[in-house]
Structures are given as C-alpha cells and as structure tokens.
N, C-alpha and C. Protein backbone atom coordinates (compact mmCIF):
# COMPACT_ATOMS: atom_id res chain seq x y z
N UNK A 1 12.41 114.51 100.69
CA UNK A 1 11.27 113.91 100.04
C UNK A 1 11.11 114.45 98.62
N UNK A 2 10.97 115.86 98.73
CA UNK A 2 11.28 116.05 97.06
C UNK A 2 12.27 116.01 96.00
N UNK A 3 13.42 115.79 96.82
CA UNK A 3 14.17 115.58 96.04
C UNK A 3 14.33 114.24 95.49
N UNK A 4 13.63 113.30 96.51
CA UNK A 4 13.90 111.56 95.91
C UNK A 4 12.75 111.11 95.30
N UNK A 5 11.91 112.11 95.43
CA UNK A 5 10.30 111.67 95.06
C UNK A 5 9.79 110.37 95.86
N UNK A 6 10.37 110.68 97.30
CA UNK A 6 9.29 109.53 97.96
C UNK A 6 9.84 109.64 99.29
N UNK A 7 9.14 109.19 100.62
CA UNK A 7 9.77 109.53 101.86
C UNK A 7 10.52 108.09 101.90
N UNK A 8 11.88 108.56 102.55
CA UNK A 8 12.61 107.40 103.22
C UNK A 8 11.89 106.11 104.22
N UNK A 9 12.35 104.78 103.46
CA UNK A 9 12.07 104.02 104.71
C UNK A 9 13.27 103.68 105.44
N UNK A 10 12.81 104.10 106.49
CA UNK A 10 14.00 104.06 107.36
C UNK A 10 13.47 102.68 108.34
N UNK A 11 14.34 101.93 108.23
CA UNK A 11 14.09 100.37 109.16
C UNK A 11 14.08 101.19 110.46
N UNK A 12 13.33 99.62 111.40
CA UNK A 12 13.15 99.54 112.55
C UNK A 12 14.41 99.96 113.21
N UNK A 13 13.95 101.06 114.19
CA UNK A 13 14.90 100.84 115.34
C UNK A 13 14.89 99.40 116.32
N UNK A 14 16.53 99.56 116.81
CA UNK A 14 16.60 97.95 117.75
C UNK A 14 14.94 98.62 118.81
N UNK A 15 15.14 97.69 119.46
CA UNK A 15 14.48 97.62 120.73
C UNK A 15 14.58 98.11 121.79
N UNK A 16 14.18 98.97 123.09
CA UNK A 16 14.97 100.10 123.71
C UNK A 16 15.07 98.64 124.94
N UNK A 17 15.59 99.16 125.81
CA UNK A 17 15.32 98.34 127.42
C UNK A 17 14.29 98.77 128.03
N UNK A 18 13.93 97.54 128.01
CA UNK A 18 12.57 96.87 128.88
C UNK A 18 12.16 98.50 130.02
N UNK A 19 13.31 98.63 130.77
CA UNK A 19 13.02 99.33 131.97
C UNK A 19 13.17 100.98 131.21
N UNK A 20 13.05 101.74 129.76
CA UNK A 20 13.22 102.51 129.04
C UNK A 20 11.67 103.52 129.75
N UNK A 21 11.72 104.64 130.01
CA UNK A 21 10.33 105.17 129.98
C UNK A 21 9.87 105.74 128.27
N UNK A 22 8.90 106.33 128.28
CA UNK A 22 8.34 106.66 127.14
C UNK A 22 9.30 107.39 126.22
N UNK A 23 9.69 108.55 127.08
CA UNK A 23 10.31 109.70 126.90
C UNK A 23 11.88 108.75 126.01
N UNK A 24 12.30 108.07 126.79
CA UNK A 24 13.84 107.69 126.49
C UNK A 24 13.52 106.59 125.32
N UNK A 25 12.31 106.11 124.88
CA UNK A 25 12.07 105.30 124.00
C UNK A 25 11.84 105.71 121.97
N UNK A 26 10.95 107.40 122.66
CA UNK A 26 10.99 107.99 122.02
C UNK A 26 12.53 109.03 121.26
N UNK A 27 13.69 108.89 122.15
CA UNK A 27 14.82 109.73 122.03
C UNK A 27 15.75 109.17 121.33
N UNK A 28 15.73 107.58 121.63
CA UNK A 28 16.28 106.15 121.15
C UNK A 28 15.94 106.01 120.00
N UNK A 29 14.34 106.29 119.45
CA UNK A 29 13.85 106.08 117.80
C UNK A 29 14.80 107.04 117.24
N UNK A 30 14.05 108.22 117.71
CA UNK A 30 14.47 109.53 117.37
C UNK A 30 16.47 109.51 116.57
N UNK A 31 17.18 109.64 117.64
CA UNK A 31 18.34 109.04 117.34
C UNK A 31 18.66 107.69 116.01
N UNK A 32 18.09 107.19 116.35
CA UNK A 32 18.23 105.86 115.30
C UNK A 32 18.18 106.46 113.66
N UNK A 33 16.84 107.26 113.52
CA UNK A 33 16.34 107.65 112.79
C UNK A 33 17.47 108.78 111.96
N UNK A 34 17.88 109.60 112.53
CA UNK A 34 18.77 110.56 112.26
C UNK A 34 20.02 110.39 111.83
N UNK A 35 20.63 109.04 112.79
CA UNK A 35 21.68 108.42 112.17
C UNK A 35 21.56 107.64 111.17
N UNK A 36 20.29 107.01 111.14
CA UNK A 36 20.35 106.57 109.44
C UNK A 36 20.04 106.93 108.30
N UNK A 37 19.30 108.43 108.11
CA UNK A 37 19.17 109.38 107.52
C UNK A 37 20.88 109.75 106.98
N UNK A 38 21.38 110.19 108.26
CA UNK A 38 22.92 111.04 107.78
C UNK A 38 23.67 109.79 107.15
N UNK A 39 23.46 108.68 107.36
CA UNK A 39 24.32 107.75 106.88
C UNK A 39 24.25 107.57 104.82
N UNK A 40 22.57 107.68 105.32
CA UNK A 40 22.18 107.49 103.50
C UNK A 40 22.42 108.91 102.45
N UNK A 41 22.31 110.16 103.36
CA UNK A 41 22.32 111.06 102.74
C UNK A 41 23.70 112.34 102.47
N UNK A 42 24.43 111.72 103.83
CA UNK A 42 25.65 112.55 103.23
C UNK A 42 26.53 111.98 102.03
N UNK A 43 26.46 110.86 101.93
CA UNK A 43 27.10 110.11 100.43
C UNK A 43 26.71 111.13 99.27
N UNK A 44 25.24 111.32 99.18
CA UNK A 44 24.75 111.40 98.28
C UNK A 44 24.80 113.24 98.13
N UNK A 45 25.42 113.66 99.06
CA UNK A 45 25.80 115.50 98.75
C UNK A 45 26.76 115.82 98.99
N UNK A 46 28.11 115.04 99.02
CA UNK A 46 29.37 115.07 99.17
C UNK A 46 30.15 115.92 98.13
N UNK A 47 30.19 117.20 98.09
CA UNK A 47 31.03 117.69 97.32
C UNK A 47 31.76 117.35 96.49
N UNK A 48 32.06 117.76 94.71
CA UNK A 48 32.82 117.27 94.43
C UNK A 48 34.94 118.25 94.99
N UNK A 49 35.52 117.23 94.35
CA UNK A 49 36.58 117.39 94.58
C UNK A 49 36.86 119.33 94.22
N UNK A 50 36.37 120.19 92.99
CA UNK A 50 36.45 121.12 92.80
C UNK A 50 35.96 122.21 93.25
N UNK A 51 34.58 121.64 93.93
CA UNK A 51 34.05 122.35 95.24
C UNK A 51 35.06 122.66 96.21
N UNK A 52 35.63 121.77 96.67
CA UNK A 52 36.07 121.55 98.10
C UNK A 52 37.52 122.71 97.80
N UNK A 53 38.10 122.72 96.56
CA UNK A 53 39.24 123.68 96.31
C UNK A 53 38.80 124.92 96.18
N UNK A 54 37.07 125.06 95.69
CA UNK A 54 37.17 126.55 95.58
C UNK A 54 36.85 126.40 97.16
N UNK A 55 36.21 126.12 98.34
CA UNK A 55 36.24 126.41 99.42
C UNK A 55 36.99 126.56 99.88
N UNK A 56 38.35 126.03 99.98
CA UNK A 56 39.74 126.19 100.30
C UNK A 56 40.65 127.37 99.92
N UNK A 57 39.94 127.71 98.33
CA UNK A 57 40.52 129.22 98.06
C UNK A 57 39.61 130.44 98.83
N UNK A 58 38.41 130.26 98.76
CA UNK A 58 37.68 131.45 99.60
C UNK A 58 38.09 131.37 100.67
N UNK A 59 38.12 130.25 101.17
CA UNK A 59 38.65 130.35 103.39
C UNK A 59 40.08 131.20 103.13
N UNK A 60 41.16 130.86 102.19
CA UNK A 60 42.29 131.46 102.39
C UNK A 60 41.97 132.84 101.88
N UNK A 61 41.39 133.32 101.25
CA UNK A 61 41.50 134.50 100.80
C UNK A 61 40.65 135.47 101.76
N UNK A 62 39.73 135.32 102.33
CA UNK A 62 39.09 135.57 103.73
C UNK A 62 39.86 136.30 104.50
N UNK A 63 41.02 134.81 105.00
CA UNK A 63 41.71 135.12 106.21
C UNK A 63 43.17 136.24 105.77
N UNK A 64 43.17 135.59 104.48
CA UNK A 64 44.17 136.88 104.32
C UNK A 64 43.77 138.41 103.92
N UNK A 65 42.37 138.42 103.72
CA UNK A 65 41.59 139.62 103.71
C UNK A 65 41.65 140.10 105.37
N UNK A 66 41.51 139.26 106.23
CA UNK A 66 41.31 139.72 107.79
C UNK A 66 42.56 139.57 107.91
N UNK A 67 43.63 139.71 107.96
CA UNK A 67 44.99 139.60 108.31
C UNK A 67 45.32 141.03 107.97
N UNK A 68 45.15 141.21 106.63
CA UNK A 68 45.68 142.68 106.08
C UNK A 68 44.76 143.98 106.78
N UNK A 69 43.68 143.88 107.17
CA UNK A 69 42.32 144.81 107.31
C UNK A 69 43.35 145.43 108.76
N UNK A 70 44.07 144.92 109.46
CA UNK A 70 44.02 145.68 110.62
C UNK A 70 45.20 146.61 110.00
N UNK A 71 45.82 146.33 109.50
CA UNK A 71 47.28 147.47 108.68
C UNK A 71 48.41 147.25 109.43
N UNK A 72 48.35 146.26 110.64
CA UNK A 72 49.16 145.82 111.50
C UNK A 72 50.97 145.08 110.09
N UNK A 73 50.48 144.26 109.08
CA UNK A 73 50.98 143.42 108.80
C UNK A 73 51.27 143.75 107.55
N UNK A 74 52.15 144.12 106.82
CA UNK A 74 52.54 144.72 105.38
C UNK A 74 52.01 143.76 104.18
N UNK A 75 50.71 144.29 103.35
CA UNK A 75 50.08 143.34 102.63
C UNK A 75 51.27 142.12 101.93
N UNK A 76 52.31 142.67 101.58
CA UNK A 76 53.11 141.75 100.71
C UNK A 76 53.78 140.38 101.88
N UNK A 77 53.36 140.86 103.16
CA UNK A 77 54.02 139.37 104.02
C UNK A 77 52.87 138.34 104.05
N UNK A 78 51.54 139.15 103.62
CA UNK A 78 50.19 137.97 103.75
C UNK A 78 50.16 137.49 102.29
N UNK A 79 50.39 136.03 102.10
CA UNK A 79 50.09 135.53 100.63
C UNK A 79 49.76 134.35 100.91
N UNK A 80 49.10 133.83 99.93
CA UNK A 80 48.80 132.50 99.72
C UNK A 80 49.61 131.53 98.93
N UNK A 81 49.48 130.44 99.42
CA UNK A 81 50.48 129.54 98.48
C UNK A 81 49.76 128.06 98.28
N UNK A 82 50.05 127.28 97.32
CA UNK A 82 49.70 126.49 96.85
C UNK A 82 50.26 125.36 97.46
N UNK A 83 49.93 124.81 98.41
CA UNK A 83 50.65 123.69 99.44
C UNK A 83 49.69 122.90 99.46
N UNK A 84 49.74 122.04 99.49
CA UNK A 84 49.74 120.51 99.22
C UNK A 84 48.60 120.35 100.43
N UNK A 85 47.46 119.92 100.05
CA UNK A 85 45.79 120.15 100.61
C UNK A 85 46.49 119.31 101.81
N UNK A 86 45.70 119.59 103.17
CA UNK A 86 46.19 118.26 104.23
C UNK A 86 44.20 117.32 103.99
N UNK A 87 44.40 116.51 104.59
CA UNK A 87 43.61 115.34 104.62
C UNK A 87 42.38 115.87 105.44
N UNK A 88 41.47 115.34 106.01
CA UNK A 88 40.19 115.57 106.17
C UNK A 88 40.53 114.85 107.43
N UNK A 89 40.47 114.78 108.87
CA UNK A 89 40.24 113.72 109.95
C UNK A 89 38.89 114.12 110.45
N UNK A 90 38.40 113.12 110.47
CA UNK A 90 36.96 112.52 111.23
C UNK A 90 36.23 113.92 110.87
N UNK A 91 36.23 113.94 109.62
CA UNK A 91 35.25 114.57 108.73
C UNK A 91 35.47 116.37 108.85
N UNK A 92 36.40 116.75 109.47
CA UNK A 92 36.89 118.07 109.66
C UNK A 92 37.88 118.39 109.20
N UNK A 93 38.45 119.36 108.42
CA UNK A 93 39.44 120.02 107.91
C UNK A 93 40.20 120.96 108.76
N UNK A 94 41.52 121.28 108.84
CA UNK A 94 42.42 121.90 109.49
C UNK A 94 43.19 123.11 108.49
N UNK A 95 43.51 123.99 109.25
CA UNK A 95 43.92 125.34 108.80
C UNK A 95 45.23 125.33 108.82
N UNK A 96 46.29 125.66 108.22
CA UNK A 96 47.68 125.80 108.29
C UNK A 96 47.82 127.32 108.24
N UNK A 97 48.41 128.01 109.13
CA UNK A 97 49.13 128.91 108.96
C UNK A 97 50.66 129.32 109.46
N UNK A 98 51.79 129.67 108.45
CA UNK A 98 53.18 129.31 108.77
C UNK A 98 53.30 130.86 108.60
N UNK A 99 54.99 130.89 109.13
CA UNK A 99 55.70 131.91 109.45
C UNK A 99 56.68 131.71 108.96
N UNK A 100 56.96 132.53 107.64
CA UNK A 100 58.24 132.68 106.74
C UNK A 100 59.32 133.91 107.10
C-alpha cells in the first residue's frame, strides 16, 4: 500500500460450491486473493539481471568458504569458476558442483 499509494483492487473471487461451508469459502477467497497479489507483484520486484550475479557470486563464495573451514580439503582444490549461469526451472535455481 505504501509503496503504490493505494490498496490493491483485487477482483472478485469465482464463486465457491454451493455445498462450500463458511470456513472453506473463506480459504477459497483467501487463496484467490494471494494468488493474485503474487501474480501482480512479483513482476514488479524481479531482480535485475546484476542482482541475480552478485547472488550467484556470494552463494559461491559461501560454499567455498564452508568447504575450506573444515581443513579437510587443500584451499587451492576449492575455486570458483566462471561457467556459464544454468537457467532458472519453475522459478528455482540449481547448484553445480564438479570434481576436477
């Protein structure tokens, strides 16, 4: 609301079934409501593209911070490399880790 300077109208939910009690009528809005919220509003805070690389450099540098911490693994075999981003499926990102 403050950020758009005004509350969302969010259209009617469908209609629940007839045989719906209160409770499940109310869960049905509820739902409706939320999904069309996330629909209008994740567009609109979608990272840009340079975000998403520095997140990609902090996650790797993290894990190769926790890789080295146990002393198990000779710092010079943990590195990072510049490989070719993989794709996003159904809105989640995946971790690569290889063995040279």
């Amino acid at each position: 609301k403050a950020r758009f300077d005004q509350r969302p109208k969010i259209p009617d939910a469908p209609e629940p079934p007839e045989d719906a009690d209160r409770a499940a009528r109310r869960a049905l809005a509820d739902a409706h409501d939320v999904a069309w919220l996330t629909a209008e509003l994740l567009p609109r805070f979608a990272p840009a593209d340079a975000e998403v690389a520095a997140l990609g450099q902090a996650r790797a540098e993290a894990i190769q911070a926790a890789l080295r911490a146990g002393g198990e693994l000779a710092p010079e075999r943990v590195f990072i490399t510049a490989a070719a981003t993989v794709p996003a499926k159904e809105g989640k990102v995946s971790l690569e880790l290889a063995l040279e």
